[in-house]
N, C-alpha and C. Protein backbone atom coordinates (compact mmCIF):
# COMPACT_ATOMS: atom_id res chain seq x y z
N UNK A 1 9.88 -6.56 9.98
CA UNK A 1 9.41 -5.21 9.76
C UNK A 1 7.88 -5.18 9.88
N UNK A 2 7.25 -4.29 10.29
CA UNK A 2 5.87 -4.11 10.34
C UNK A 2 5.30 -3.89 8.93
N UNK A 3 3.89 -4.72 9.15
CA UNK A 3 3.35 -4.66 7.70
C UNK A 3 2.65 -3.03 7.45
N UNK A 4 2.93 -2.71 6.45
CA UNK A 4 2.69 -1.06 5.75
C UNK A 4 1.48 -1.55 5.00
N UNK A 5 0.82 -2.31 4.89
CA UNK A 5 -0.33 -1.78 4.19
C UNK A 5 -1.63 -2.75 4.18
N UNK A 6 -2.66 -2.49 4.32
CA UNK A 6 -3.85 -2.58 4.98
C UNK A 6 -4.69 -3.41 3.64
N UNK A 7 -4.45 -4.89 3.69
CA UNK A 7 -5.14 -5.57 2.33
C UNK A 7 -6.40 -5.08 2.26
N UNK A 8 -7.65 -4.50 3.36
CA UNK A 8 -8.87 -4.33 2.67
C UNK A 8 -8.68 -3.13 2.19
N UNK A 9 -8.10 -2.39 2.37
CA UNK A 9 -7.70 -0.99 1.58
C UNK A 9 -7.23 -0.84 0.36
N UNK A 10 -6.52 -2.09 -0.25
CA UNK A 10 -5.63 -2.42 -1.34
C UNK A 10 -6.96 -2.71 -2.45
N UNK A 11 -7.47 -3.85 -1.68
CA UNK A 11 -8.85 -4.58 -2.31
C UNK A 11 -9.50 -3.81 -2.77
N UNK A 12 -10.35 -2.38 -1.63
CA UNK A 12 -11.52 -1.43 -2.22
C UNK A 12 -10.39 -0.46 -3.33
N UNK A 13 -9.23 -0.20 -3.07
CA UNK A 13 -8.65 0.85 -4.34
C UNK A 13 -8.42 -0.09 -5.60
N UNK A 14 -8.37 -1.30 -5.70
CA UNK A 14 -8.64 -2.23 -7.03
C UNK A 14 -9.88 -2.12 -7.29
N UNK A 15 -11.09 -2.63 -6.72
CA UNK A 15 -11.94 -2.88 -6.81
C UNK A 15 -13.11 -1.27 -7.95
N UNK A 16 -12.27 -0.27 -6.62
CA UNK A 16 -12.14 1.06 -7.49
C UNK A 16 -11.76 1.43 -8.85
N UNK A 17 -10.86 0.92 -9.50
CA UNK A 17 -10.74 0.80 -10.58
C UNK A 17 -10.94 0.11 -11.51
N UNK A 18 -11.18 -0.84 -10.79
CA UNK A 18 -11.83 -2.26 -11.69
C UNK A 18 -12.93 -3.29 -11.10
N UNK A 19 -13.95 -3.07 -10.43
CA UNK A 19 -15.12 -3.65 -9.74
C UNK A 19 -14.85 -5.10 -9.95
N UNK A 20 -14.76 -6.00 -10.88
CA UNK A 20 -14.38 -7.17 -11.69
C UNK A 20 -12.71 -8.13 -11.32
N UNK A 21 -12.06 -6.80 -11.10
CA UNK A 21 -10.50 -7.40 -10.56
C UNK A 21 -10.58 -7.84 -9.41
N UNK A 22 -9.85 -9.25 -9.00
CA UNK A 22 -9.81 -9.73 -7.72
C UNK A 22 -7.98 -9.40 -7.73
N UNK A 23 -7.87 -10.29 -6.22
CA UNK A 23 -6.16 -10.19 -5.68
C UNK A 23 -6.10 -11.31 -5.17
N UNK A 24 -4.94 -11.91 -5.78
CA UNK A 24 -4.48 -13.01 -5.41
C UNK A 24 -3.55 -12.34 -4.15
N UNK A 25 -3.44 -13.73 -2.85
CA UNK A 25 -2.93 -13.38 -1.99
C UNK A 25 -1.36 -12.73 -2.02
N UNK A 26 -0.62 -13.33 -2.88
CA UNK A 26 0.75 -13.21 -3.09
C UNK A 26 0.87 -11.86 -3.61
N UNK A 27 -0.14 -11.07 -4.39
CA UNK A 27 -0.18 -9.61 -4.55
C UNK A 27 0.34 -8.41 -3.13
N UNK A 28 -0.47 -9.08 -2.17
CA UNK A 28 -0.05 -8.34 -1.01
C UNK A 28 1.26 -8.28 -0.90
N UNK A 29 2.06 -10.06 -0.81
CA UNK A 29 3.27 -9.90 -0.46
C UNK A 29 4.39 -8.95 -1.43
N UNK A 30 4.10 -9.36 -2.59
CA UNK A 30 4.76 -8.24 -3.53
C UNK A 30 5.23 -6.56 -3.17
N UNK A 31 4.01 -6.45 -2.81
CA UNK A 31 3.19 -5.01 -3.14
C UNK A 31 3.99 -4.77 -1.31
N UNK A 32 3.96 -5.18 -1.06
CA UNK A 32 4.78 -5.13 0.50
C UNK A 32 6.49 -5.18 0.42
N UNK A 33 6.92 -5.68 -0.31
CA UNK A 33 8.35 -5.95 -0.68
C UNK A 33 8.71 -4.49 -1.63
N UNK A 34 7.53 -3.84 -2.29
CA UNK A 34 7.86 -2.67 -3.42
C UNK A 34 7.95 -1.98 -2.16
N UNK A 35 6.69 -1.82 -1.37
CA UNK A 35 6.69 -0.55 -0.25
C UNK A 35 7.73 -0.45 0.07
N UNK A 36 8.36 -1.77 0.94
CA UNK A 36 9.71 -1.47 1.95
C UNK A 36 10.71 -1.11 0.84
N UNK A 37 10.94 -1.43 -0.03
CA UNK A 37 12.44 -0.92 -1.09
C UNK A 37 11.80 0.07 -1.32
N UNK A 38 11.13 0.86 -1.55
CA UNK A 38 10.58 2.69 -1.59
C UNK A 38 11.15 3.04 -0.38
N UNK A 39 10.77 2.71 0.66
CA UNK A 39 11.06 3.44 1.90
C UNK A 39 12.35 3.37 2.10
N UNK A 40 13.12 2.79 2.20
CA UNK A 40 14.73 2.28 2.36
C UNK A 40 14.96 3.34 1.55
N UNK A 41 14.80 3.68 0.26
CA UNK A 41 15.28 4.25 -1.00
C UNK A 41 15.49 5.86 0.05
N UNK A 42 13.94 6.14 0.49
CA UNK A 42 13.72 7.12 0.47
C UNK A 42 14.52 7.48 2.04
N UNK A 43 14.81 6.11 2.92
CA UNK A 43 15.70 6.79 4.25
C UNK A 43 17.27 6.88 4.07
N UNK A 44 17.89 6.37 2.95
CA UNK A 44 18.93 6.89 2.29
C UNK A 44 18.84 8.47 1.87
N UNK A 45 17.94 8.44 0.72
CA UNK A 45 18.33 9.47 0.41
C UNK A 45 18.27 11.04 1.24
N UNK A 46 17.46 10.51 2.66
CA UNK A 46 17.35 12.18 3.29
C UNK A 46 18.54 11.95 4.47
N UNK A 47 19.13 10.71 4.52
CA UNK A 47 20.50 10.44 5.43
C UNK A 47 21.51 11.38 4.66
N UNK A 48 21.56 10.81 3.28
CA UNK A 48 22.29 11.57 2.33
C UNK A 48 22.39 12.84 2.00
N UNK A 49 21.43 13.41 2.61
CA UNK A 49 21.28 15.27 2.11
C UNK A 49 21.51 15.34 3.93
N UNK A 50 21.40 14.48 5.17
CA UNK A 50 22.08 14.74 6.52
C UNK A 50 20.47 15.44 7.58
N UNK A 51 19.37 14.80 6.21
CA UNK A 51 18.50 14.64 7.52
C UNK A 51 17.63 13.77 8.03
N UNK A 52 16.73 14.28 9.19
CA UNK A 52 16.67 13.29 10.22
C UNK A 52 14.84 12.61 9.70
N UNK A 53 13.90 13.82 8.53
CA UNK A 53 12.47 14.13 8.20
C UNK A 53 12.92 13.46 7.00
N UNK A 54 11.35 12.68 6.66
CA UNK A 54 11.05 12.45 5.14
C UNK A 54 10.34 13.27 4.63
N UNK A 55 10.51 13.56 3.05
CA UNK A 55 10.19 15.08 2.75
C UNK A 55 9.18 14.00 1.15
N UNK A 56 8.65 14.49 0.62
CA UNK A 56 8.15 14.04 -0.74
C UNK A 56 9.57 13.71 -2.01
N UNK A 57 10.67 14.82 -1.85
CA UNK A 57 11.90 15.23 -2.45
C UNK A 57 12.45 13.69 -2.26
N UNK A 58 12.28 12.94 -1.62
CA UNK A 58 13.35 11.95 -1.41
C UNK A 58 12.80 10.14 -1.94
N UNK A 59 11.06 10.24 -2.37
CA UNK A 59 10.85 9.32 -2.71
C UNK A 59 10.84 9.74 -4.09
């Protein structure tokens, strides 16, 4: 599957909240494994209402 999310982006929105917090590498992989089970969640559930768009309603 293609990677969904952009580690220096992850880094400056930590860093954002906590200047002091670092990321261990294995954070990414995590945080990549939550994304894809969100998304799955969310292409069920608009299969399930019979459509083809992701809507906000479905995550």
């Amino acid at each position: 599957m293609v990677e969904m999310i952009v580690k220096s982006k992850v880094k400056e929105a930590v860093k954002a909240i906590d200047p002091e917090m670092r990321v261990n590498p294995e954070f990414y992989e995590a945080l990549e494994a939550e994304i894809k089970t969100l998304v799955e969640k969310a292409v069920k559930r608009a299969k399930d209402e019979g459509k083809k768009t992701l809507y906000p309603r479905h995550v």
